[in-house]
Protein backbone atom coordinates (compact mmCIF):
# COMPACT_ATOMS: atom_id res chain seq x y z
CA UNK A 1 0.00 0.00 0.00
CA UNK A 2 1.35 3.52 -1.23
CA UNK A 3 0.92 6.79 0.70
CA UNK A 4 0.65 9.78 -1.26
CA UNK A 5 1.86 13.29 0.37
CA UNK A 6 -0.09 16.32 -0.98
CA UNK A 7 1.32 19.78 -0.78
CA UNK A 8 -0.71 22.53 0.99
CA UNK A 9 -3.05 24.75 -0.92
CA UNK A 10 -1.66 28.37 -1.51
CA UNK A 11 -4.44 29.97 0.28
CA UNK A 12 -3.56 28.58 3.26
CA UNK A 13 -0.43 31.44 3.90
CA UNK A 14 -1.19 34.44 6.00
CA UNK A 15 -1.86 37.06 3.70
CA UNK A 16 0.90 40.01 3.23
CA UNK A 17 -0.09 43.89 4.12
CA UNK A 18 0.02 46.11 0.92
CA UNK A 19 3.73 47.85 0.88
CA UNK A 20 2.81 51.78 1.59
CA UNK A 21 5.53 53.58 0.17
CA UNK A 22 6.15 57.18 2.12
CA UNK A 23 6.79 60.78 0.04
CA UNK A 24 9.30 61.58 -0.74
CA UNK A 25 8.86 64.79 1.60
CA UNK A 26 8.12 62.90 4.20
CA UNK A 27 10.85 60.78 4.76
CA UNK A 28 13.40 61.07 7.56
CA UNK A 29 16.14 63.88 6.81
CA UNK A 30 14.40 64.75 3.79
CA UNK A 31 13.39 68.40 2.94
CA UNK A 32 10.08 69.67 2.05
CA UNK A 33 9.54 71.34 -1.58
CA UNK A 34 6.83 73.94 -1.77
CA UNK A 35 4.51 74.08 -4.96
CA UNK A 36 4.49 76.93 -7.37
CA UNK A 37 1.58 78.21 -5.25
CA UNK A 38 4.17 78.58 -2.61
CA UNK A 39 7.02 80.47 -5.16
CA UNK A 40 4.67 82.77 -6.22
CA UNK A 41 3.29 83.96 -2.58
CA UNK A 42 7.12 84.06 -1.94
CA UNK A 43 7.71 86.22 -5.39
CA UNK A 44 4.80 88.75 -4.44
CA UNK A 45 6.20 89.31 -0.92
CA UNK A 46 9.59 89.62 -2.15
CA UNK A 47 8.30 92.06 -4.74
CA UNK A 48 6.16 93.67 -1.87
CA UNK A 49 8.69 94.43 0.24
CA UNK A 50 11.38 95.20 -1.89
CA UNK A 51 9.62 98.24 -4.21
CA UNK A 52 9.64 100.92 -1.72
CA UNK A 53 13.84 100.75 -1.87
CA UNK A 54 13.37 100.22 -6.21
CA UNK A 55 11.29 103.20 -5.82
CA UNK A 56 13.43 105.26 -3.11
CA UNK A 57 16.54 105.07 -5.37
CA UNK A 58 14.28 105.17 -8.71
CA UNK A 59 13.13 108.77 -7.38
CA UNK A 60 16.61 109.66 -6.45
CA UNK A 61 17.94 109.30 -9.55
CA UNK A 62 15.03 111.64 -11.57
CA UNK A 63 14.69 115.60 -11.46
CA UNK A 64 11.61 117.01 -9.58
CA UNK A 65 9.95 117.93 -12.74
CA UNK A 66 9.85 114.85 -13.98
CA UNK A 67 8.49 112.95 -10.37
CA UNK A 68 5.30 115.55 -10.95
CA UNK A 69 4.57 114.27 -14.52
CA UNK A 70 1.95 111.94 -14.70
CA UNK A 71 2.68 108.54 -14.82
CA UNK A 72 6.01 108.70 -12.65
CA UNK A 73 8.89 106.96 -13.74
CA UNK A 74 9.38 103.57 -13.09
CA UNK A 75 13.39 103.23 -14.38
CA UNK A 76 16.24 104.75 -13.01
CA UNK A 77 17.61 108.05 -14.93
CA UNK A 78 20.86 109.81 -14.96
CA UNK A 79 20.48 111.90 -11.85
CA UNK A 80 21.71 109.71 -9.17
CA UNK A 81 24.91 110.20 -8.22
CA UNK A 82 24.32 113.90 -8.65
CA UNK A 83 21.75 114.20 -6.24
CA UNK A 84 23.30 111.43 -4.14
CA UNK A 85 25.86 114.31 -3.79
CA UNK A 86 24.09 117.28 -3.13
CA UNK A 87 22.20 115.77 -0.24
CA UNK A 88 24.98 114.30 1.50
CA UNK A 89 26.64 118.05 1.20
CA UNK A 90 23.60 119.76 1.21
CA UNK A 91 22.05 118.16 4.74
CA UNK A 92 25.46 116.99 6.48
CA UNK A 93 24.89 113.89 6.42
CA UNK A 94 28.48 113.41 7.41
CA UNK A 95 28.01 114.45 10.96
CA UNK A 96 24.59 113.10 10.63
CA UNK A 97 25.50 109.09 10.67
CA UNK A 98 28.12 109.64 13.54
CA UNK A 99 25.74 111.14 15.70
CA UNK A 100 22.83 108.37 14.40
CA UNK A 101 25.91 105.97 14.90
CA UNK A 102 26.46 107.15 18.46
CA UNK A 103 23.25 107.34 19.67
CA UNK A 104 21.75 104.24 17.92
CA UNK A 105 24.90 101.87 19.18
CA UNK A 106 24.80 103.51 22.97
CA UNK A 107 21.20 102.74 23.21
CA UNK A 108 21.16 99.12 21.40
CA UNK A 109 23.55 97.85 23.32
CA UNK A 110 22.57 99.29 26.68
CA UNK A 111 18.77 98.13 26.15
CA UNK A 112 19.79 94.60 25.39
CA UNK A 113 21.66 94.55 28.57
CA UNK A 114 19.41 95.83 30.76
CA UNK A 115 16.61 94.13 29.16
CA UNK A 116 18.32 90.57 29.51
CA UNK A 117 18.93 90.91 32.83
CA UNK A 118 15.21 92.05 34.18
CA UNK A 119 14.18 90.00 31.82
CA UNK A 120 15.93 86.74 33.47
CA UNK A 121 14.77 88.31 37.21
CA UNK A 122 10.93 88.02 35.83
CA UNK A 123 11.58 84.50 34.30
CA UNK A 124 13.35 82.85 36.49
CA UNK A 125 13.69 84.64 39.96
CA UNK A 126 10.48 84.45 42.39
CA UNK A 127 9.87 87.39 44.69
CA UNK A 128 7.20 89.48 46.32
CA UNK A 129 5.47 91.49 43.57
CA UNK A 130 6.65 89.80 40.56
CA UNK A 131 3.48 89.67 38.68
CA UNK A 132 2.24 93.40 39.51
CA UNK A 133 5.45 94.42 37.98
CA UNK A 134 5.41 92.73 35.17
CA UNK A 135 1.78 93.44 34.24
CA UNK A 136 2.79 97.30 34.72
CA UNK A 137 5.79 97.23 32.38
CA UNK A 138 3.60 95.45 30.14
CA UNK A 139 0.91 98.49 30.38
CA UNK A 140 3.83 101.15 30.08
CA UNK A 141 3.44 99.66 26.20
CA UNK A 142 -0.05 100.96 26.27
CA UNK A 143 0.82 104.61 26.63
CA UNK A 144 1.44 106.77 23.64
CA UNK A 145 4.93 107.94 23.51
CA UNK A 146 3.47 111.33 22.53
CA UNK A 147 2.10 111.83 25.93
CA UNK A 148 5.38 111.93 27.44
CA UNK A 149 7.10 114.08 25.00
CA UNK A 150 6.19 117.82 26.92
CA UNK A 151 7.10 116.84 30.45
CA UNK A 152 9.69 115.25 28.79
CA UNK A 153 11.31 118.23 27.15
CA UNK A 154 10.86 120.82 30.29
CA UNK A 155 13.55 118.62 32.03
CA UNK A 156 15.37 118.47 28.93
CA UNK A 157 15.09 121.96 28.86
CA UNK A 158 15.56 122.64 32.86
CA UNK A 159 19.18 120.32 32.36
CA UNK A 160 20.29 122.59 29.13
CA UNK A 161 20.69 119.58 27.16
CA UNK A 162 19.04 120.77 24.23
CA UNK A 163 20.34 120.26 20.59
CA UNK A 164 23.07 117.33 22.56
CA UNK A 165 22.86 114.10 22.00
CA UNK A 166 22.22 112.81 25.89
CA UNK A 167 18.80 114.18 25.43
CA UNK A 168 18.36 111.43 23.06
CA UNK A 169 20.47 108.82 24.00
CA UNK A 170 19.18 108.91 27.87
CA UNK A 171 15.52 108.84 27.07
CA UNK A 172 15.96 105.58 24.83
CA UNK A 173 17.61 103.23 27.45
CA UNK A 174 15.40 101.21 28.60
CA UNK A 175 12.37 99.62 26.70
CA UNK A 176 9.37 97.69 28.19
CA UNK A 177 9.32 95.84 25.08
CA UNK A 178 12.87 94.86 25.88
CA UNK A 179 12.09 92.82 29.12
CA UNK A 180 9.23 91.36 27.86
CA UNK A 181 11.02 89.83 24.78
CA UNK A 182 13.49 88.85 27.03
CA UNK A 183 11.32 87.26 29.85
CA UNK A 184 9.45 85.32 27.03
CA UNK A 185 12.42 83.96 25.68
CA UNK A 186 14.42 83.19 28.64
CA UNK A 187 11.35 80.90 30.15
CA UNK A 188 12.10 78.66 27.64
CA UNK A 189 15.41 78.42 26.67
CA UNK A 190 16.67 78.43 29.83
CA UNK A 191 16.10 75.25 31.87
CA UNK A 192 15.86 75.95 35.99
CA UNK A 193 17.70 72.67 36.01
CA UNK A 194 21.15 74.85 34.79
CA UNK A 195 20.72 77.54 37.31
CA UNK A 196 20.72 75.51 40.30
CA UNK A 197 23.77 73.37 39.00
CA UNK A 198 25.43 76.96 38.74
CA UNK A 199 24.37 77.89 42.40
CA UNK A 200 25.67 73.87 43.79
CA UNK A 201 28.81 74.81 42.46
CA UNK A 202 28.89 78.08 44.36
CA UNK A 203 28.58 80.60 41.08
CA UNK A 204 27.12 83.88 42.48
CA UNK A 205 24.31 85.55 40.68
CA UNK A 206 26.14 87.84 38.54
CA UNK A 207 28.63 84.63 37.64
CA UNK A 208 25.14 83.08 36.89
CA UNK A 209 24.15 85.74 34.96
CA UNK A 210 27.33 86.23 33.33
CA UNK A 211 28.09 83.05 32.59
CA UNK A 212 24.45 80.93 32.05
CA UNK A 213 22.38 83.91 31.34
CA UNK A 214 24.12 85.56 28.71
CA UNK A 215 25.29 82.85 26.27
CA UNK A 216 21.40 81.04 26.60
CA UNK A 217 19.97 83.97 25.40
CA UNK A 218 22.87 85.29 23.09
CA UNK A 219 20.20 84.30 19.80
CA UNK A 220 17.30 86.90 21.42
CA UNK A 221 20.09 89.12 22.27
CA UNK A 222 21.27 89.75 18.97
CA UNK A 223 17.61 89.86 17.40
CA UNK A 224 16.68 92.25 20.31
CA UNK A 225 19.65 94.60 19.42
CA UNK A 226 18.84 94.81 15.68
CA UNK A 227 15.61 95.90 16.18
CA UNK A 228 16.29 98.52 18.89
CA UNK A 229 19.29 99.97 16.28
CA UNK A 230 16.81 100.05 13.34
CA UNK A 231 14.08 101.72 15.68
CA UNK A 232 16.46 104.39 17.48
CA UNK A 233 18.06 104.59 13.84
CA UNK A 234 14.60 105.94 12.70
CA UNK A 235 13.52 107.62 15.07
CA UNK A 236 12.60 111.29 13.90
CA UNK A 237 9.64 113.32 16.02
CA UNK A 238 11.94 113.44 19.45
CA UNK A 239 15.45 113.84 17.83
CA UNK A 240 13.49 116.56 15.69
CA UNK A 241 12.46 118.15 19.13
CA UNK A 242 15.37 118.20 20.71
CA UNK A 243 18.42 118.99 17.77
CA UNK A 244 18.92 121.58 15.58
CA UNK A 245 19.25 121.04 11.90
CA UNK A 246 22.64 122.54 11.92
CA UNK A 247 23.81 121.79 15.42
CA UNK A 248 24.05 117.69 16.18
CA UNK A 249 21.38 116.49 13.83
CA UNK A 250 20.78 112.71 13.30
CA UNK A 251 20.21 111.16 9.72
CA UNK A 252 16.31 111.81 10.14
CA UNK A 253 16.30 115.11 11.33
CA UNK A 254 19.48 115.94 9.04
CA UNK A 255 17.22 114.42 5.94
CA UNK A 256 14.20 116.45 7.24
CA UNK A 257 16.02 119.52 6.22
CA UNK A 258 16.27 118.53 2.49
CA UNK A 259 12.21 119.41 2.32
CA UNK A 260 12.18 123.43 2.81
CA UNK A 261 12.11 125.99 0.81
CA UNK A 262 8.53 126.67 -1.08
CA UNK A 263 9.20 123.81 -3.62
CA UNK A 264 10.70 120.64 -1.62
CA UNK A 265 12.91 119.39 -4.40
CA UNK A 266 11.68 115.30 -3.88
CA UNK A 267 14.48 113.92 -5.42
CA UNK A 268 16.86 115.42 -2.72
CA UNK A 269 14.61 113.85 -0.17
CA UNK A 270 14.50 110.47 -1.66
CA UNK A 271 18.21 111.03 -2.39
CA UNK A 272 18.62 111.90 1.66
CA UNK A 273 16.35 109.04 2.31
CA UNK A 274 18.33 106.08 0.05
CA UNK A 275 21.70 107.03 2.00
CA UNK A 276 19.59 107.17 5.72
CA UNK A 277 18.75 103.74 4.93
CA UNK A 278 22.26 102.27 3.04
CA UNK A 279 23.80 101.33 6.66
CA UNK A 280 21.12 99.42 7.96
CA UNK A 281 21.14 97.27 4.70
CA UNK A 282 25.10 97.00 5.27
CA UNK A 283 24.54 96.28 8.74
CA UNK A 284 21.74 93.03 8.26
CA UNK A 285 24.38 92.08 5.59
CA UNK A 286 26.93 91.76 7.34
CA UNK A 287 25.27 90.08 10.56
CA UNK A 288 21.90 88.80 9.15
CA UNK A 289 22.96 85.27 8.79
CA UNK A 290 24.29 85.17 11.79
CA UNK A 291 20.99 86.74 13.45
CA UNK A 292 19.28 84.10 11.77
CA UNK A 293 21.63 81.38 12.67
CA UNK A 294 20.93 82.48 16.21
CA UNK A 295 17.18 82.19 16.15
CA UNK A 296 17.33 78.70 14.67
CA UNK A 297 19.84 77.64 16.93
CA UNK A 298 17.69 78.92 19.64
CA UNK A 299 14.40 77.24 18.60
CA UNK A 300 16.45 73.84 18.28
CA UNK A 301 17.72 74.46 22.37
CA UNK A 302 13.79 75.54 23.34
């Protein structure tokens, strides 16, 4: 008698799960591409935010008659230079960026100080009244600088410190905006964990500060000191109180004096204007990608 062996039915294997195969944007360490949808948004804010400086240098290089014809021009002409010259003559501009220099740098550098500092005491310290405080340097942002300015110039005024540069300088040291960018950042970025390690060791608080403090929030610090050169930098109705046209002007009050006479020639004042704005473009060139570098390094610690 013969046994015969049979082999097992192919339906009797477990069935297999389809293979899913993952985007290629998706995958681990890959980068996402955006869509033309995405370029285009990109192109029209580019465009957006570049035409004002086209247009600025555009103006600047025209004669007044021709910015009054209807349409204006929209290409550069042969006047540049020319007028480029005149205004920097013309307005002083010379003196102008020290004094802008001066008082933007003093007051950048001492606001990002100060600012990091009470900015770490409201993040990370804990004493009586901590809150309250904080709530009223947060509502100091709610007043109008405007309100300020006539109290603010009879002491100016009472300290003969007119048409000098302390009477700007002093005024712009401190920012409520400041701390609060500070506070914000340093809750995050800097774990309580590191402080009291610091204090085991025996570090003092200024060692703590100096030496935890500062180098956590070195990314905020450099984006907070950008933003408080461009705004002191620009700054016009205050310096225009305070300085004389021909005394210690800064760029904005020096380019302010381009516009009299009966007929403002407007290519002198766009002229003024495209040279008031040359070294803050130098300056974000120079350390933009190292701002930026910052704030990504930063978001990777937080």
């Amino acid at each position: 008698m013969t046994t015969t062996l049979t082999k097992p039915e192919p339906h009797d294997a477990a069935p297999t799960a389809p293979r899913v195969r993952r985007p290629r944007s998706a995958r681990a360490g890959g980068q996402m591409h955006g869509g033309p949808i995405a370029y285009v948004i990109l192109a029209v804010f580019t465009f957006g935010s570049l035409f004002p400086l086209v247009w600025t240098a555009i103006a600047a290089s025209r004669d007044n008659q021709r910015l009054a014809q209807t349409p204006p021009p929209f290409w550069f002409g042969s006047n540049l230079f020319k007028n480029l010259d005149i205004a920097w003559n013309d307005a002083n501009l010379g003196k102008a960026f020290v004094n802008t220099t001066i008082v933007a740098g003093t007051s950048a550098a001492t606001i990002v100080f100060l600012s990091t500092i009470a900015g770490f005491a409201f993040a990370k310290l804990r004493f009586r009244g901590r809150g309250a405080m904080m709530l009223i340097v947060i509502g100091t942002m709610m007043v109008p600088p405007q309100l300020s300015i006539i109290p603010l110039y009879m002491m100016v005024a009472k300290l003969e410190w007119t048409d000098q540069l302390q009477a700007v300088i002093l005024p712009s040291l401190v920012s409520a905006f400041g701390v609060f960018f500070m506070r914000q950042y340093l809750i995050q970025a800097l774990p309580d964990e590191i402080i009291e390690a610091a204090r085991v060791d025996g570090a003092s608080s200024w060692r703590v500060v100096w030496h935890v403090v500062f180098p956590a929030a070195r990314p905020a610090m450099a984006v907070l000191g950008m933003l408080m050169f461009v705004q002191t930098w620009n700054d016009f109705l205050w310096p225009f109180l305070v300085l004389s046209q021909t005394g210690n002007p800064t760029v904005q009050v020096a380019v302010a004096g381009l516009g009299r006479g009966y007929t403002p020639d407007q290519s002198l004042i766009m002229a003024g204007a495209l040279l008031g704005t040359l070294p803050l473009l130098l300056v974000f060139a120079i350390f933009g990608k190292q701002i930026v570098g910052g704030i990504m390094q930063g978001a990777v610690k937080g």
